[in-house]
Protein backbone atom coordinates (compact mmCIF):
# COMPACT_ATOMS: atom_id res chain seq x y z
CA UNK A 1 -97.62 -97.81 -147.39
CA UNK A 2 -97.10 -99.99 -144.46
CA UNK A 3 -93.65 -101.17 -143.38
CA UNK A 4 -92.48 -98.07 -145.90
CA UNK A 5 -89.08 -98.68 -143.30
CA UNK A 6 -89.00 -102.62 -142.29
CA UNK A 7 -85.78 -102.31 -140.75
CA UNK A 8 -87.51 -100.17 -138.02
CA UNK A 9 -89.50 -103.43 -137.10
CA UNK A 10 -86.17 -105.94 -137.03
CA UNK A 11 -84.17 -106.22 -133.61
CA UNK A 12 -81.07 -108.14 -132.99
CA UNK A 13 -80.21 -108.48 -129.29
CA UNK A 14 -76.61 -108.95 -129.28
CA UNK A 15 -76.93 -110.74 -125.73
CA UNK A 16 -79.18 -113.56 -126.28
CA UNK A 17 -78.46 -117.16 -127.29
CA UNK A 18 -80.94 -117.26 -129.76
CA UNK A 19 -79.71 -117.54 -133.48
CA UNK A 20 -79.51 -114.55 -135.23
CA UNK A 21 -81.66 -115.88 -138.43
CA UNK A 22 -84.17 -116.82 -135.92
CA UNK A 23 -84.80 -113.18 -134.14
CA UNK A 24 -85.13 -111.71 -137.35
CA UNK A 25 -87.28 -114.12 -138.69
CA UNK A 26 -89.66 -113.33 -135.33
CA UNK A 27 -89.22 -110.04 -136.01
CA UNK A 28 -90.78 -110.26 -139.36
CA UNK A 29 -93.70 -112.50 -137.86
CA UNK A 30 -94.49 -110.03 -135.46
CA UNK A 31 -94.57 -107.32 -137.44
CA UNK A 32 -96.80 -109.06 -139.66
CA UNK A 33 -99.11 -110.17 -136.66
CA UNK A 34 -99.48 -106.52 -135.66
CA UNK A 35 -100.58 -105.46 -139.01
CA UNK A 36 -97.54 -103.39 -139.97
CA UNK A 37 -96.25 -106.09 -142.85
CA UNK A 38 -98.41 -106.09 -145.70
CA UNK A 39 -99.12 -109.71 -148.34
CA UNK A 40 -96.98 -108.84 -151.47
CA UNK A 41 -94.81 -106.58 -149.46
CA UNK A 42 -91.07 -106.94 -151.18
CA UNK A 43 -88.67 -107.60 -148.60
CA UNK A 44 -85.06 -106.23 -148.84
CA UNK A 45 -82.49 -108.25 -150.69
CA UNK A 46 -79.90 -110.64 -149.40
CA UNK A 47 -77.28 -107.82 -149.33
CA UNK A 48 -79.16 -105.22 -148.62
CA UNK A 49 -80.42 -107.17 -145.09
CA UNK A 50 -76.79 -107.75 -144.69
CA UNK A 51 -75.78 -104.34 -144.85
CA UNK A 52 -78.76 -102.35 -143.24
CA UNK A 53 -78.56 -104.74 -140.10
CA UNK A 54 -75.00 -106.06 -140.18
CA UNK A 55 -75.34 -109.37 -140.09
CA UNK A 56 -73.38 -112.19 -142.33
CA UNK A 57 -74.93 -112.98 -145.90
CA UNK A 58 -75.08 -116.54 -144.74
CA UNK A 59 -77.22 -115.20 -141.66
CA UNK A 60 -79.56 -113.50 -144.04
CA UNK A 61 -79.81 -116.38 -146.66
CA UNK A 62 -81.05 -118.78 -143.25
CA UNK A 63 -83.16 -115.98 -142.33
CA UNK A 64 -85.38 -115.91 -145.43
CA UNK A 65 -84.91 -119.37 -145.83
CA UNK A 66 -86.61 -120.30 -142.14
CA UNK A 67 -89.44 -117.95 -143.42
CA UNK A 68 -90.17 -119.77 -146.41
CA UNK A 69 -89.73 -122.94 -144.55
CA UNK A 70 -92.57 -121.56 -142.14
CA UNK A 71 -94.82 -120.40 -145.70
CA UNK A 72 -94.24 -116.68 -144.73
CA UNK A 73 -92.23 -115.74 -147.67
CA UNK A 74 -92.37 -116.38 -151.28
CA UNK A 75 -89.25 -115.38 -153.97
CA UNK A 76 -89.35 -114.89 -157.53
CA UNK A 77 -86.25 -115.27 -159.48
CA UNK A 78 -84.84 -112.03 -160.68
CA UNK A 79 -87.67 -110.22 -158.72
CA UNK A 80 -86.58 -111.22 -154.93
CA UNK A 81 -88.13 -112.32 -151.61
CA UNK A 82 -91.83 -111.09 -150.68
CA UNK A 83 -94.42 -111.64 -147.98
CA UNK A 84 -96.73 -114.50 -149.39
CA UNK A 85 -98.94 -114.99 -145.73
CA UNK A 86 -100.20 -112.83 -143.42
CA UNK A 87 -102.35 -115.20 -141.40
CA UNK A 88 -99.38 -116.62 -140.20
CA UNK A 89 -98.93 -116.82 -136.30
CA UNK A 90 -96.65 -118.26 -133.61
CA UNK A 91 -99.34 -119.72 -131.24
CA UNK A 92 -96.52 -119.66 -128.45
CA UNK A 93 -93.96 -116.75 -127.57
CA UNK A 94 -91.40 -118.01 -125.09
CA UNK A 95 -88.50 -116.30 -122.84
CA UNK A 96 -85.98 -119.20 -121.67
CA UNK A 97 -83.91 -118.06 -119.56
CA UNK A 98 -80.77 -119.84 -118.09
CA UNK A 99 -78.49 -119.70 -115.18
CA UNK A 100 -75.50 -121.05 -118.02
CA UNK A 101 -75.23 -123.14 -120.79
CA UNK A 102 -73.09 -126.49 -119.68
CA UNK A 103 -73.38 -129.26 -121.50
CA UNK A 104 -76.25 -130.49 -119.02
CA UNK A 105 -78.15 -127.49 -119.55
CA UNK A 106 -77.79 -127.50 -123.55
CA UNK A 107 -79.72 -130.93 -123.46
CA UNK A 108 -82.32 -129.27 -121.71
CA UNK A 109 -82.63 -126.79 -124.47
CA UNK A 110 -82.13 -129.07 -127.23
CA UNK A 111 -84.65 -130.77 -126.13
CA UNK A 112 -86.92 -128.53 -125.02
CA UNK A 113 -86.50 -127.15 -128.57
CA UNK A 114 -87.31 -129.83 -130.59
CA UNK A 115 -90.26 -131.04 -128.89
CA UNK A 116 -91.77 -127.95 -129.98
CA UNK A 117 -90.88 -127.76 -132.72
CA UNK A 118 -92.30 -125.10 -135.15
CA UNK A 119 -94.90 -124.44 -132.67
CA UNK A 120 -93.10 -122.01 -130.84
CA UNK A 121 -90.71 -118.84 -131.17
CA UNK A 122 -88.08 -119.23 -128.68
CA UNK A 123 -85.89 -116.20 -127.23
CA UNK A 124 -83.18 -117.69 -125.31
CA UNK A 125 -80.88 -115.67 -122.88
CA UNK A 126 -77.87 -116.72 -120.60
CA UNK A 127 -77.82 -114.89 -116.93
CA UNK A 128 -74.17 -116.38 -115.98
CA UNK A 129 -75.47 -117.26 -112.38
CA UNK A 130 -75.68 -113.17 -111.85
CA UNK A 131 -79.04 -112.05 -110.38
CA UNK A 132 -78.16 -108.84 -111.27
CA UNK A 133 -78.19 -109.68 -114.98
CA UNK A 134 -81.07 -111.92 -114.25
CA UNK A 135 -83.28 -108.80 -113.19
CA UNK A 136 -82.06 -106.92 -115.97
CA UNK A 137 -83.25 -109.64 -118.89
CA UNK A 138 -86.36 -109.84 -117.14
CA UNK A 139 -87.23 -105.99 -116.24
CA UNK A 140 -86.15 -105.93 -120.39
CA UNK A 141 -88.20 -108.08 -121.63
CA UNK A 142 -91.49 -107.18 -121.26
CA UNK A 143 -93.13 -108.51 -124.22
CA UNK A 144 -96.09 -110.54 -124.57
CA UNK A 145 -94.91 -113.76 -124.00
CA UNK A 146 -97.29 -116.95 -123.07
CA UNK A 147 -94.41 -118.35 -121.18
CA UNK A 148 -91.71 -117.64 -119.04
CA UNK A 149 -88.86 -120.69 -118.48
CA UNK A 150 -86.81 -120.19 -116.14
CA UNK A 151 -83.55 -121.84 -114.47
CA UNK A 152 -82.81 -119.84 -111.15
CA UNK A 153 -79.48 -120.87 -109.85
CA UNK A 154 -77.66 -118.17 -108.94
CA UNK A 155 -74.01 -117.48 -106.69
CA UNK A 156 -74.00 -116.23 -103.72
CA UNK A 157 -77.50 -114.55 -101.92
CA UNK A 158 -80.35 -115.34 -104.21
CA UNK A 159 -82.62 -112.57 -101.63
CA UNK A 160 -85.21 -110.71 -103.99
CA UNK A 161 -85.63 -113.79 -106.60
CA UNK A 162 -88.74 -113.87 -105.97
CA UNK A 163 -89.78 -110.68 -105.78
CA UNK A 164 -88.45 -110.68 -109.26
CA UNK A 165 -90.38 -113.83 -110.75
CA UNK A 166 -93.93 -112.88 -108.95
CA UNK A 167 -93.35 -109.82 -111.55
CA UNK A 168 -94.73 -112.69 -114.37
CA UNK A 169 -97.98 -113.04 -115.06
CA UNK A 170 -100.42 -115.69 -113.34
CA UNK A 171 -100.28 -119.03 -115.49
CA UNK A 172 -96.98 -117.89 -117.56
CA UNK A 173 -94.34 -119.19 -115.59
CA UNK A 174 -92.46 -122.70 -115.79
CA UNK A 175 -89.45 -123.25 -112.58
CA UNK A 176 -86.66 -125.74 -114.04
CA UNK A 177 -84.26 -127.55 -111.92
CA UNK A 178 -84.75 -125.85 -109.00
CA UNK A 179 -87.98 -124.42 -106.77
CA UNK A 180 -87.63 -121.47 -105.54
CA UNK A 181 -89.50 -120.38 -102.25
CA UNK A 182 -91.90 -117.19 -101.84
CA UNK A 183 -93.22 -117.40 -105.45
CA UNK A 184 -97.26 -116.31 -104.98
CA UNK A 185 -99.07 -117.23 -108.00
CA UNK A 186 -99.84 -120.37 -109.75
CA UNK A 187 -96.68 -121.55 -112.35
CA UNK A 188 -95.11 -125.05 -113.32
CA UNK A 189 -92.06 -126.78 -112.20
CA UNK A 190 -89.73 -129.54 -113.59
CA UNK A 191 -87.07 -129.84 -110.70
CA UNK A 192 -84.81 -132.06 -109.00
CA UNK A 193 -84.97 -132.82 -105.11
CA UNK A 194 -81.29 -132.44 -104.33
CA UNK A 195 -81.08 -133.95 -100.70
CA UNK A 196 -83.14 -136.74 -101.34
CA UNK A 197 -81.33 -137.69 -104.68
CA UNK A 198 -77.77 -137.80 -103.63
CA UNK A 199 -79.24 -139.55 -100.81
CA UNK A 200 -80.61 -141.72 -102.81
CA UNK A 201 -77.90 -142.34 -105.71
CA UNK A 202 -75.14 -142.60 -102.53
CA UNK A 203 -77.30 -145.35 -101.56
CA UNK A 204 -77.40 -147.62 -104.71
CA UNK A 205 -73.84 -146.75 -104.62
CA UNK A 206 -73.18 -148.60 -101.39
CA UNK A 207 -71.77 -151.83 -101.85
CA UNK A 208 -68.92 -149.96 -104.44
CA UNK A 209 -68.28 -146.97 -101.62
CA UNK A 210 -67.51 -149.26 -98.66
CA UNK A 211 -64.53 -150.03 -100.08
CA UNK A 212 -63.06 -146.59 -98.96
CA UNK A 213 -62.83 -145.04 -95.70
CA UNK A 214 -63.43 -141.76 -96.45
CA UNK A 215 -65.80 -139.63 -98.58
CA UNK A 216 -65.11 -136.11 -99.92
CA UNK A 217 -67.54 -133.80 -101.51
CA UNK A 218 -65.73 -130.98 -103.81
CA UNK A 219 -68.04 -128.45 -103.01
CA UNK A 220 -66.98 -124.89 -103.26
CA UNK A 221 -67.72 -122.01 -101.24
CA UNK A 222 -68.40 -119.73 -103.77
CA UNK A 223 -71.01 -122.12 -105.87
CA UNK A 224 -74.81 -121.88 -107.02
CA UNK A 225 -74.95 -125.76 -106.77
CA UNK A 226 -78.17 -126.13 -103.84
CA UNK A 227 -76.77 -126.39 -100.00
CA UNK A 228 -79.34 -129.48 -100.12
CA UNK A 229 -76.35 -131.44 -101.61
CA UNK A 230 -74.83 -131.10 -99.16
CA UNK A 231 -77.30 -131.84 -96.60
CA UNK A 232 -77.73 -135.42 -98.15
CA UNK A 233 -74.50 -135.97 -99.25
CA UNK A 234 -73.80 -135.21 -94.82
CA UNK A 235 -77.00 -137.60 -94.35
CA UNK A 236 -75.24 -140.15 -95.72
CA UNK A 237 -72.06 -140.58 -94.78
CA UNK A 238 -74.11 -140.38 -91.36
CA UNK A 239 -76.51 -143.15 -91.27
CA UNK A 240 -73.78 -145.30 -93.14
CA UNK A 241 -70.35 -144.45 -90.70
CA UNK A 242 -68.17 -142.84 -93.06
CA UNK A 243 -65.66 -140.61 -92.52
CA UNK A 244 -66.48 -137.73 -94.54
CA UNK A 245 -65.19 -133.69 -95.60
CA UNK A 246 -66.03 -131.17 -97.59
CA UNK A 247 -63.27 -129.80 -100.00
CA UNK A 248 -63.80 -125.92 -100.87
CA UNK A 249 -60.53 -126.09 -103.24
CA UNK A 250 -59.23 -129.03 -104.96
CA UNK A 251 -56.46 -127.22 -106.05
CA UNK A 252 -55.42 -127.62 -102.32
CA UNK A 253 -56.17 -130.93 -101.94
CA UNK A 254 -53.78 -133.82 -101.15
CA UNK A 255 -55.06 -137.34 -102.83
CA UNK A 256 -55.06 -140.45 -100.59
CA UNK A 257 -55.57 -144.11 -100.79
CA UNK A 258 -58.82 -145.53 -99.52
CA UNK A 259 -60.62 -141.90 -100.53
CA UNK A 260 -63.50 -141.45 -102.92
CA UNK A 261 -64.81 -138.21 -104.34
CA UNK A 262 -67.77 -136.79 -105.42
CA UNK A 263 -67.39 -133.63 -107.30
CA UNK A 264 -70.10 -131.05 -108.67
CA UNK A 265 -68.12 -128.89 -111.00
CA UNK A 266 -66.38 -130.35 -114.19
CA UNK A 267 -63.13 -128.04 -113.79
CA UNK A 268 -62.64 -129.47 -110.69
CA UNK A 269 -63.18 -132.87 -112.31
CA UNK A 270 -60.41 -131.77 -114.40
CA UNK A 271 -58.30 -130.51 -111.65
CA UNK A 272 -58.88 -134.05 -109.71
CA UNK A 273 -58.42 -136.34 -112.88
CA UNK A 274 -54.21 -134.45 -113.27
CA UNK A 275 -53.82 -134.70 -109.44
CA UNK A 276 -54.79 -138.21 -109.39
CA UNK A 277 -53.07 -139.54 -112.84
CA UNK A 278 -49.35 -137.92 -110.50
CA UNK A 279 -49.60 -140.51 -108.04
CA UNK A 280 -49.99 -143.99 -108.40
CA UNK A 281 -52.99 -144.34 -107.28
CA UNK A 282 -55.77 -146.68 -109.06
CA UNK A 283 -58.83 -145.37 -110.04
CA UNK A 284 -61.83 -147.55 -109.00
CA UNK A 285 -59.83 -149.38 -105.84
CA UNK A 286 -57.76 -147.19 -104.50
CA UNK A 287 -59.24 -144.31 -104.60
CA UNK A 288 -63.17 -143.36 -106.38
CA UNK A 289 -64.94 -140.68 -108.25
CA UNK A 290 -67.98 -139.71 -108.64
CA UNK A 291 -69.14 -137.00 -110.94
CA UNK A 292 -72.44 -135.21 -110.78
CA UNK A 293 -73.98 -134.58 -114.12
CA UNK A 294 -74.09 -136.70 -116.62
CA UNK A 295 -72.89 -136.24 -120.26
CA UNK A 296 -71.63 -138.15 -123.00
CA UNK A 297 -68.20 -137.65 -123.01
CA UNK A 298 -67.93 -139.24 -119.15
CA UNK A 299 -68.48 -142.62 -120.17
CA UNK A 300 -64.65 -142.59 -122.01
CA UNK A 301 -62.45 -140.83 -119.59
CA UNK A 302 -60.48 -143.13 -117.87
CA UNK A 303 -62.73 -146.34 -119.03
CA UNK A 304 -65.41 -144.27 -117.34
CA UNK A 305 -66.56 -142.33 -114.90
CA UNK A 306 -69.63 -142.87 -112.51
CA UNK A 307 -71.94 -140.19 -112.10
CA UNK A 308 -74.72 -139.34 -110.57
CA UNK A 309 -77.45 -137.13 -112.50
CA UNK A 310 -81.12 -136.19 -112.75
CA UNK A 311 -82.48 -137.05 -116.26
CA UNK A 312 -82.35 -133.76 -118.52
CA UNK A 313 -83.55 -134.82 -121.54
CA UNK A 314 -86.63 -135.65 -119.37
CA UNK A 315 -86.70 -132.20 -117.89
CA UNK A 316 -87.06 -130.66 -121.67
CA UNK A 317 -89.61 -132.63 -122.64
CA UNK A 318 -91.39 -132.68 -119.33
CA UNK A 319 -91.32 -128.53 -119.59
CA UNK A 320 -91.67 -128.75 -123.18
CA UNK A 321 -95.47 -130.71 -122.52
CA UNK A 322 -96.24 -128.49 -119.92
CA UNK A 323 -96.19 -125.57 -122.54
CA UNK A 324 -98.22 -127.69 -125.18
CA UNK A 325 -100.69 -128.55 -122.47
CA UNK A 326 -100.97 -126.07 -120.27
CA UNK A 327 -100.42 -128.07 -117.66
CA UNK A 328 -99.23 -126.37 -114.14
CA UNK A 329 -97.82 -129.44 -112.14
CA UNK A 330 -94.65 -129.90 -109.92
CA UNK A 331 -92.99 -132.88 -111.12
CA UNK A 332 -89.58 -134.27 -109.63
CA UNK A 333 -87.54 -135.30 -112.14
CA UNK A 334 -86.30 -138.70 -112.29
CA UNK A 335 -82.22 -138.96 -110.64
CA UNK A 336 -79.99 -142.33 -111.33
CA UNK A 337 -76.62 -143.56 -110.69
CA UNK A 338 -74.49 -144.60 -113.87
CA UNK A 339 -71.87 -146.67 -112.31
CA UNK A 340 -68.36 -147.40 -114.33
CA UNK A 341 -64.98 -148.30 -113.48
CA UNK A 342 -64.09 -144.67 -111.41
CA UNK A 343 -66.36 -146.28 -108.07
């Protein structure tokens, strides 16, 4: 009988993001997709997919639970869970794969997510800005997906990236956040243009900045935030006759009136924010702050923070159409300034 061993059909890859309950749900689908799942088959119980697989109960329970949600599985009380569809299929298999998960970067998901809803099986991996690692998830999974998402930031040399990425099939392949040069076939992109939008946000912000004399960008050496930042962020502080710096270590750093900063990385935010609060300096007039990236929290610290930030929620659903349409655009994603009470 088919499926005589279902466990055999049921992986759990310990590295990726995606919720347990969810890859063995997929699992399940596939293996019904590719014939080796039978309608009527009786699935193991509750405990027994605990135990076999070692997963929580409460990871099991959601498991079977998504599948009935889906109309994959029926139960009968005292008899246990069975397959009640077999015509059941996932018109979309996708691979996201991210440089990190910030907070930025989970709206993007979230997002992303939820616009598809239940059209889609998502597996979801996490590189840590390594390209290393990146090559690895890749090179590992080879399945059939009809899309490839990817976020390619990465520290240090990104050489070879795409060498790597023109390994995914023509017409799979959707670019977030950033573009990446030398990719040869035809693919989607949802990005920001980093020198022109800090550029243009510094810009807006330009009747708040001239209040300071000098501008500092907190930009470290050992970063996978774009050189184009600072290309505009240089531009700037150009055509407009400030005095400007770049900060590699803010640990290092000594605060002074008539300063303002613009900082990429929210540990350094953090780092700033105690340096700052030691003197008795005044946030918003005697020295400013601007924070790239926006997310919620920013609009309470210190009766808030100004940032400057492309629109993520916009980038999911932008990426998350492109799959639903098939639709292989490049489309800059919209940047603003939030001002508050730090500029």
């Amino acid at each position: 009988m088919k499926a005589d061993n279902i466990f055999k059909h049921i992986q759990i890859d310990a590295y990726a993001l995606t919720p347990k309950y969810i890859q063995l749900s997929n699992s399940i689908i596939q293996a019904i997709e590719k014939g080796l799942i039978e309608k009527g088959y009786l699935l193991p119980s509750i405990n027994d997919l605990s135990y076999e697989l070692d997963v929580s109960r409460d990871t099991a329970e959601k498991t079977y639970r998504n599948l009935k949600h889906l109309g994959v599985v029926g139960s009968v009380p005292g008899k246990g869970y069975f397959i009640s569809k077999i015509d059941f299929k996932h018109p979309l298999k996708i691979l996201l794969v991210f440089n990190k998960l910030s907070a930025h970067k989970k709206i993007v998901y979230d997002t992303f997510s939820n616009t598809l809803g239940q059209q889609a099986a998502l597996d979801f991996y996490i590189y840590n800005n390594d390209l290393s690692l990146f090559k690895k998830i890749l090179l590992k999974r080879k399945e059939n997906y009809t899309h490839y998402v990817i976020i390619p930031h990465f520290l240090g040399m990104d050489g070879g990236v795409a060498d790597i990425i023109n390994e995914i099939p023509d017409g799979k392949l959707i670019i977030l956040d950033k573009l990446i040069n030398g990719i040869k076939r035809d693919y989607a992109a949802v990005y920001e243009n980093f020198e022109k939008d800090i550029f243009k946000a510094l810009s807006e912000a330009l009747p708040q900045l001239e209040k300071y004399t000098t501008l500092k960008i907190v930009f470290p050496s050992n970063t996978y935030y774009p050189e184009e930042i600072l290309k505009g962020f240089q531009s700037f502080c150009l055509q407009f006759a400030f005095n400007y710096n770049r900060v590699e270590n803010i640990e290092l750093e000594n605060i002074k009136r008539g300063e303002a900063y613009i900082i990429l990385m929210e540990d350094d935010l953090l780092i700033l924010l105690e340096k700052v609060q030691a003197t008795n300096l005044k946030i918003g007039k005697e020295i400013g702050i601007i924070s790239y990236n926006e997310t919620p929290w920013k609009q309470f610290i210190l009766n808030g923070i100004t940032t400057i930030s492309t629109d993520f929620k916009k980038m999911g659903e932008l990426a998350a159409q492109m799959v639903l349409t098939n639709n292989f655009e490049h489309i800059e994603v919209p940047f603003s300034l939030t001002l508050r009470k730090s500029l």
